[in-house]
Every structure is written in structure tokens, then in C-alpha cells.
Protein backbone atom coordinates (compact mmCIF):
# COMPACT_ATOMS: atom_id res chain seq x y z
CA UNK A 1 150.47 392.80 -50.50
CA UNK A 2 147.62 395.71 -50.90
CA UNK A 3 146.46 396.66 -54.39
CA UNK A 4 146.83 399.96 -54.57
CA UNK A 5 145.26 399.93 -58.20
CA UNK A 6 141.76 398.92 -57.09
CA UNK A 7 139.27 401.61 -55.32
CA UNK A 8 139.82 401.64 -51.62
CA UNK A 9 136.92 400.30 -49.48
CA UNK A 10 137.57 403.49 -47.07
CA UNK A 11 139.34 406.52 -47.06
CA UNK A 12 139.49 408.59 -44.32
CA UNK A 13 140.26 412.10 -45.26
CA UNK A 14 141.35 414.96 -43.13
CA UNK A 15 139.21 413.87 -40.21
CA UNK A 16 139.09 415.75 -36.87
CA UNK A 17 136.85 415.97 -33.57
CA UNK A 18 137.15 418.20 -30.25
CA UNK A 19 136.10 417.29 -27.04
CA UNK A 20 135.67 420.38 -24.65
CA UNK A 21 138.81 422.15 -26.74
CA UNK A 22 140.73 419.19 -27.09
CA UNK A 23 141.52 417.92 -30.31
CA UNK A 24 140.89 414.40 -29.60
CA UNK A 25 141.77 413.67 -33.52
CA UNK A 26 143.29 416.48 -35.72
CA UNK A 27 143.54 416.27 -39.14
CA UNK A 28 144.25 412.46 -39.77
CA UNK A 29 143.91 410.86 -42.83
CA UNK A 30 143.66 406.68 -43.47
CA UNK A 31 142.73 404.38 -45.83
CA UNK A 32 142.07 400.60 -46.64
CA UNK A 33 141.72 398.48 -49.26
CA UNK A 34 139.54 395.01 -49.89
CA UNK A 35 141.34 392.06 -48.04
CA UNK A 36 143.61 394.40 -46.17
CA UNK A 37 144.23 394.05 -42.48
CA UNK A 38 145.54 397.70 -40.86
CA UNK A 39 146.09 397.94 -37.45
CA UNK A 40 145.58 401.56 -35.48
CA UNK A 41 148.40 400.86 -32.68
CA UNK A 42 148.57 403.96 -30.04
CA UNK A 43 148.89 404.56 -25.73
CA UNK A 44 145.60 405.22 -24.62
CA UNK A 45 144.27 409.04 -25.31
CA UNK A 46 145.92 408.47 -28.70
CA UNK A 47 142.72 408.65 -30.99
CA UNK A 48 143.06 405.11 -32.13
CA UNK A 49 139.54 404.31 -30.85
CA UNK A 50 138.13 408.08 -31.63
CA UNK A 51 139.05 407.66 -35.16
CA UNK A 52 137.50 404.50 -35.67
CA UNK A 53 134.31 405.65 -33.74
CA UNK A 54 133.79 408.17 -36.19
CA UNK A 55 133.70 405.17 -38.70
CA UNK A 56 131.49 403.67 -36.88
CA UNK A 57 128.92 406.47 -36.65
CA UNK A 58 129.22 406.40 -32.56
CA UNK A 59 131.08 409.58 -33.01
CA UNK A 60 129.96 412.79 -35.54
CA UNK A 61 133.15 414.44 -37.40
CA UNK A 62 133.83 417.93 -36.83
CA UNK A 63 135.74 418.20 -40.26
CA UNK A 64 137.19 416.40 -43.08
CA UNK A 65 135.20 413.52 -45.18
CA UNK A 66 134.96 409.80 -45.40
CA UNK A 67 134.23 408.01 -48.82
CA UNK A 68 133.10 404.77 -48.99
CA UNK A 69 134.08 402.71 -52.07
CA UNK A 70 134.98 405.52 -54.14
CA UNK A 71 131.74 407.71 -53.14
CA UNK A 72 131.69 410.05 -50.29
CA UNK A 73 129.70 409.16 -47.53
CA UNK A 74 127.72 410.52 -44.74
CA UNK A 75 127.50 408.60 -41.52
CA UNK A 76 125.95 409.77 -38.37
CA UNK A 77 124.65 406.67 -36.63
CA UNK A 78 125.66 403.32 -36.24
CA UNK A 79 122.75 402.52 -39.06
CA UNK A 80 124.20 404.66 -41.13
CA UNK A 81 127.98 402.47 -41.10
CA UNK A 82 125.54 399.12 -41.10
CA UNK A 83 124.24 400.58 -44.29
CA UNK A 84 127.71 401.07 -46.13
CA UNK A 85 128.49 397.80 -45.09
CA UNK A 86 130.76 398.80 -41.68
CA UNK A 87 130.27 396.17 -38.69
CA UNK A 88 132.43 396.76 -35.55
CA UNK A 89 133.13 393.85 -33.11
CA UNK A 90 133.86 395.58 -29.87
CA UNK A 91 136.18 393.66 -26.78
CA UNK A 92 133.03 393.46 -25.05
CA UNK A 93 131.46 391.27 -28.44
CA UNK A 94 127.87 392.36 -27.27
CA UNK A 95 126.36 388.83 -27.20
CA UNK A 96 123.28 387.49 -25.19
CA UNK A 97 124.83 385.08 -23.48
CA UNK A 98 121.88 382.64 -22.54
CA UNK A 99 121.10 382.70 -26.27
CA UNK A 100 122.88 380.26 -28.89
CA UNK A 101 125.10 380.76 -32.06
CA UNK A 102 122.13 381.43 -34.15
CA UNK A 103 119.92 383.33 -31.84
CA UNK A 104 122.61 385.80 -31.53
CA UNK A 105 123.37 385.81 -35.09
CA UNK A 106 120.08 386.88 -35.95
CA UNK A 107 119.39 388.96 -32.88
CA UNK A 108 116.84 391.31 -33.92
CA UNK A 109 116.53 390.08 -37.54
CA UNK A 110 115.48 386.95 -36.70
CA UNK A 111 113.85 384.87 -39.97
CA UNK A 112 110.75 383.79 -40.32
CA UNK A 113 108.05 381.49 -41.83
CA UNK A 114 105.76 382.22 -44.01
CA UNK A 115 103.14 382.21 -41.10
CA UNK A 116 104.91 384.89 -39.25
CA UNK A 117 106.52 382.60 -36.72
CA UNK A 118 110.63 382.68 -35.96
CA UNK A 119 112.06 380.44 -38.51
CA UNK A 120 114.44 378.34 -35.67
CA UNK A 121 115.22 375.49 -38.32
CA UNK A 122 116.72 377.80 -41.04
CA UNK A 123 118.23 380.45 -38.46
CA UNK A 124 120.39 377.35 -37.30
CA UNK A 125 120.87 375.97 -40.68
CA UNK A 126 121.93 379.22 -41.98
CA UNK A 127 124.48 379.63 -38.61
CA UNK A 128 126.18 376.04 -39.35
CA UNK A 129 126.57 377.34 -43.37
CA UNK A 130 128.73 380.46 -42.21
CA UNK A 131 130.41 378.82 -39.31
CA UNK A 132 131.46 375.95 -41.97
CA UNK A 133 133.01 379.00 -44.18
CA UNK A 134 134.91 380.76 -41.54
CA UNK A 135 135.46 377.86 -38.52
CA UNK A 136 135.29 374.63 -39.33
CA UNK A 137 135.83 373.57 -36.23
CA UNK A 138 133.00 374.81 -34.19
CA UNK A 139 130.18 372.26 -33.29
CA UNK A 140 128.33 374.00 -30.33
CA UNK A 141 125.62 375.35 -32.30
CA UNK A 142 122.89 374.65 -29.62
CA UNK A 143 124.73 375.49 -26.64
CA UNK A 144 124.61 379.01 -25.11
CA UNK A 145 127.20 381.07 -25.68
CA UNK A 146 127.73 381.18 -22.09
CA UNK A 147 129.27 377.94 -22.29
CA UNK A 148 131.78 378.99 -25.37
CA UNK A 149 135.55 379.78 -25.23
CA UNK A 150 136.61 382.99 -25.96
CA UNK A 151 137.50 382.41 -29.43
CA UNK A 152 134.20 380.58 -30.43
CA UNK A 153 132.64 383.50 -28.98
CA UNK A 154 134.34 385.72 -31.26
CA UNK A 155 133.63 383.36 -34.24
CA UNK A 156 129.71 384.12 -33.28
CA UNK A 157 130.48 387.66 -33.51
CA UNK A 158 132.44 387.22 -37.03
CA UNK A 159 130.01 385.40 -38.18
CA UNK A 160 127.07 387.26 -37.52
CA UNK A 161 128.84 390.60 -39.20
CA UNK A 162 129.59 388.45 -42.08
CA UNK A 163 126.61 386.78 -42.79
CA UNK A 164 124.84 390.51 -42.64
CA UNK A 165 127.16 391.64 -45.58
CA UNK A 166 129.73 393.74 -43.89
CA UNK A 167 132.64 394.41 -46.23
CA UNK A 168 134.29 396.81 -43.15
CA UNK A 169 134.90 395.09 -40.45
CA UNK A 170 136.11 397.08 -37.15
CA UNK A 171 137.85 394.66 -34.61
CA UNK A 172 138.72 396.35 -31.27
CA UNK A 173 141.21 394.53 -29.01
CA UNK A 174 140.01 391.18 -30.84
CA UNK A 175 142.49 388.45 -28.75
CA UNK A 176 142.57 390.23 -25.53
CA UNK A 177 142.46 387.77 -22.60
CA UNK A 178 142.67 385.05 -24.92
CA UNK A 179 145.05 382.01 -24.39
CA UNK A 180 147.49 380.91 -27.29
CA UNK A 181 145.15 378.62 -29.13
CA UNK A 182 142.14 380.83 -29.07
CA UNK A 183 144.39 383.70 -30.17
CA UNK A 184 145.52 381.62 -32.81
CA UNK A 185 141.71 380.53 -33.59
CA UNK A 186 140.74 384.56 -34.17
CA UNK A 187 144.42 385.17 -36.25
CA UNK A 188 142.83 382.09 -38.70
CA UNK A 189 139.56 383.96 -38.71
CA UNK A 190 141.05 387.23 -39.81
CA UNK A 191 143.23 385.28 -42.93
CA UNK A 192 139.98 384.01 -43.96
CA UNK A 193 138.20 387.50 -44.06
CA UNK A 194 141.10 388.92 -46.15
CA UNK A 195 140.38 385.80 -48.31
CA UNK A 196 137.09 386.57 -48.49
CA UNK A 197 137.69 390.27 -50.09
CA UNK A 198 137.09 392.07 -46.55
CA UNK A 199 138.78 394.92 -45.15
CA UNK A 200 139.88 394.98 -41.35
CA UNK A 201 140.67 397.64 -39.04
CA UNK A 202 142.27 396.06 -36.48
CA UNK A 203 142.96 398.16 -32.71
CA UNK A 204 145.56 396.48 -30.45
CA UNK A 205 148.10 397.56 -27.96
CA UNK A 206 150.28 393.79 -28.69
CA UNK A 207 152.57 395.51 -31.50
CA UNK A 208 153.79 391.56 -32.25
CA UNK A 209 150.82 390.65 -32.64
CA UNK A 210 150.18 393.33 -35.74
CA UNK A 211 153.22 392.89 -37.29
CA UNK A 212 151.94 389.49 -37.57
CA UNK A 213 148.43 389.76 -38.54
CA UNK A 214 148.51 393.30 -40.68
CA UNK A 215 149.41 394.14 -43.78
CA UNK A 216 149.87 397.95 -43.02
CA UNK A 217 150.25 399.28 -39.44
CA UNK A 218 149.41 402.98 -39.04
CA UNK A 219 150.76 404.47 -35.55
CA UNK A 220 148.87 407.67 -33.58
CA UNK A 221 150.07 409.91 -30.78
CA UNK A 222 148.46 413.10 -29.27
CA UNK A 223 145.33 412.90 -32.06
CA UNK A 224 147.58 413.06 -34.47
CA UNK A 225 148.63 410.31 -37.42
CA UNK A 226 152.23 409.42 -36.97
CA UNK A 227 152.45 407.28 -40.52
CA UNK A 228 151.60 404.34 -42.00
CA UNK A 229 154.45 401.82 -42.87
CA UNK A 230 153.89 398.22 -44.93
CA UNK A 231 154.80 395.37 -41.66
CA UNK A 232 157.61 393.70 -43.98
CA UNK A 233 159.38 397.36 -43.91
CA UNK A 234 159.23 397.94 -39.93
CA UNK A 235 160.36 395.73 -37.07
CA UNK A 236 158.89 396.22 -33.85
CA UNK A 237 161.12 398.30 -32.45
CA UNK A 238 160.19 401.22 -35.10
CA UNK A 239 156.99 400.20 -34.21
CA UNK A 240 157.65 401.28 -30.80
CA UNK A 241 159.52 404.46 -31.51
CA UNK A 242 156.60 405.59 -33.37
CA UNK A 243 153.96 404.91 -30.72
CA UNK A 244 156.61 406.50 -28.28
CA UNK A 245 158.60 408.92 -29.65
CA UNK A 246 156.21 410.49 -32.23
CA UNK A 247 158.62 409.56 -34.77
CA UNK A 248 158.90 407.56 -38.36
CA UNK A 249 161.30 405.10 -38.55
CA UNK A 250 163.15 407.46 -41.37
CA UNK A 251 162.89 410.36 -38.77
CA UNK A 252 164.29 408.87 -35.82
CA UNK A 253 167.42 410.29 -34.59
């Protein structure tokens, strides 16, 4: 269940953008707590995505504010979110994929030596530490990622948002085109980020699959922010209502 006495890690206050006169989100508010998972469920056009671009810095706010931990917060760029602690993990995952777990990890940052020279010994020690926290299971530390299953693919991606300190984490469409056991894989990596005292924003279309992996769901339609509703209050059929009919559950006819 969500704390409501501690600070939230985000709030999303009165937030709008326009694209070419449409109001592509209008007015929507949103928060999340530490080891919270709230899903953004929507049809496409909703401002699911929009909203959490914004977040993101890949998208600049026409009005309202974001705080960050209590403080407000300006973010422009995607540098800016990295430096309030907000990683997104697109569908796409963005990985090289003739690199390995640990080149990807530390794509860009890689470590070094004293000497100058890329560090490969500790960049792989340091990528079999935080696989061991958040998947046990995975072993293919030299292999490219080429040659990984969808869900150890988005382990590398976890991991290498984790291990740079996010406390945000953005997941877009995280188990799409993934088979049963690799869903399964990413729904055990999620329980251990809540353990771990992160917040998720998760973006899905599969409303079972929130109900099972959220703690809050929050539904939009037309830009605008239908409600948020705690999972053990709402089956999926409300769930559906509001993503259809515009509705709350408490509203519905």
C-alpha cells in the first residue's frame, strides 16, 4: 500500500501542452510515491505517453509545474530528468546490440584506469554486482545482447538505470512481445525496484496486466486525467469503462 505520509518522489501538477491547437494534455495532475508502481493506461492519442514525455524532458510544458522530491523542478532536456534522478526505458530499450551487458551498461560512461584506458575488468565486475541484486538468474554477461531474450534484454536496461542512481524510473510498454516467462521475468524485476525504494511509471495498453503489477492505476482520455483509483478498489472492467467511457467507476451510469 502507498505511504501517503512520506514526500512524493513526483508530483505532477496542473500540466498541459498544445500541439498545433490541440491540447494534447490539459490540465492533468499525478503523483507517485517511493516504491510505488502507477500505471498511465489510455487508447492511443490519450496523452499517456505526452505526459510522461514531459517527465522525461523530451517534451517542454506549456503550463503547470513538476516538483521533484518535495522541490519544484525545472526540466527541459533529457539531462535535466537524468539529473533528478528520472531514467525512462523505452519499448525500443535503446541497446547496442553487438555490445555486451556491461558495455551497454556503461555506454558512454564507460570506467576507467588510472592510466586513462577503459576499465573492462571492473565495468563487468560492476555489471555481475547489479545483475546479482535485481536477476539472479542471468549468466550471459559476455555475450552480445544480440543473443539475449527479451527479458534479459530488459534486465540490461534495468540495470543500467539502476546502477546510474535513478530513483524514477519510466517503463513504456515494458512486456510487449514478450512470452509468459519473460513477462513474468520483467513483473519480478519491477517487485524488486519497489523493494528497492523506487518509483515506477508504468505505460501499458494490457489493463490485467496493471491491475497486477500497480499499486495505483490512473486512466486518460482526450488529454485529459480521468482518475486515479488504488487496483484492490477497481476490477478490470471499471478499468475499461474509464479508458472507454470517460467515466469513474462511482460515475458510471
Amino acid at each position: 500500500m502507498t505511504d501517503t505520509s512520506q514526500t512524493p518522489l513526483v508530483q505532477l501538477k496542473d500540466i498541459s501542452i498544445s500541439f498545433g491547437g490541440i491540447r494534447a494534455v490539459d490540465h492533468v495532475s499525478l503523483d507517485l510515491y517511493p516504491g510505488e508502481v502507477v500505471g498511465l493506461l489510455g487508447h492511443n492519442g490519450a496523452g499517456k505517453s505526452t505526459l510522461i514525455k514531459i517527465l522525461s524532458g523530451a517534451y517542454q510544458k506549456d503550463g503547470g509545474e513538476i516538483w521533484i522530491e518535495g522541490q519544484p523542478a525545472e526540466i527541459n532536456s533529457p539531462r535535466d530528468a537524468r539529473d533528478y534522478n528520472i531514467e525512462t526505458i523505452y519499448q525500443t530499450l535503446a541497446l547496442a546490440d553487438n555490445l555486451d551487458a556491461a558495455s551497454n551498461l556503461f555506454l558512454g560512461r564507460e570506467l576507467t584506469t588510472a592510466a586513462g584506458f577503459v576499465d573492462d575488468a571492473k565495468m563487468e565486475s560492476e555489471t555481475a554486482k547489479i545483475m546479482a541484486r535485481l536477476n539472479p538468474n542471468f549468466r550471459k554477461l559476455k555475450e552480445p545482447v544480440s543473443a539475449l531474450s527479451g527479458g534479459q534484454r530488459q534486465s540490461v536496461a534495468i540495470a543500467k538505470a539502476v546502477y546510474f542512481k535513478a530513483k524514477i524510473l519510466i517503463m513504456d510498454e515494458p512486456t510487449a512481445a514478450l512470452g509468459v516467462h519473460e513477462t513474468q521475468m520483467v513483473a519480478d524485476l519491477i517487485q524488486e525496484l519497489k523493494k528497492q525504494g523506487l518509483g515506477i511509471f508504468l505505460i501499458s495498453h494490457d489493463t490485467r496486466e496493471m491491475l497486477e503489477l500497480c499499486d495505483r492505476v490512473s486512466v486518460m482520455k482526450n488529454g485529459k486525467m480521468i482518475g486515479t483509483e488504488r487496483v484492490e478498489d477497481v476490477t478490470e472492467d471499471d478499468i475499461l469503462s474509464m479508458i472507454i467511457m470517460g467515466k469513474k467507476p462511482d460515475q458510471a451510469a
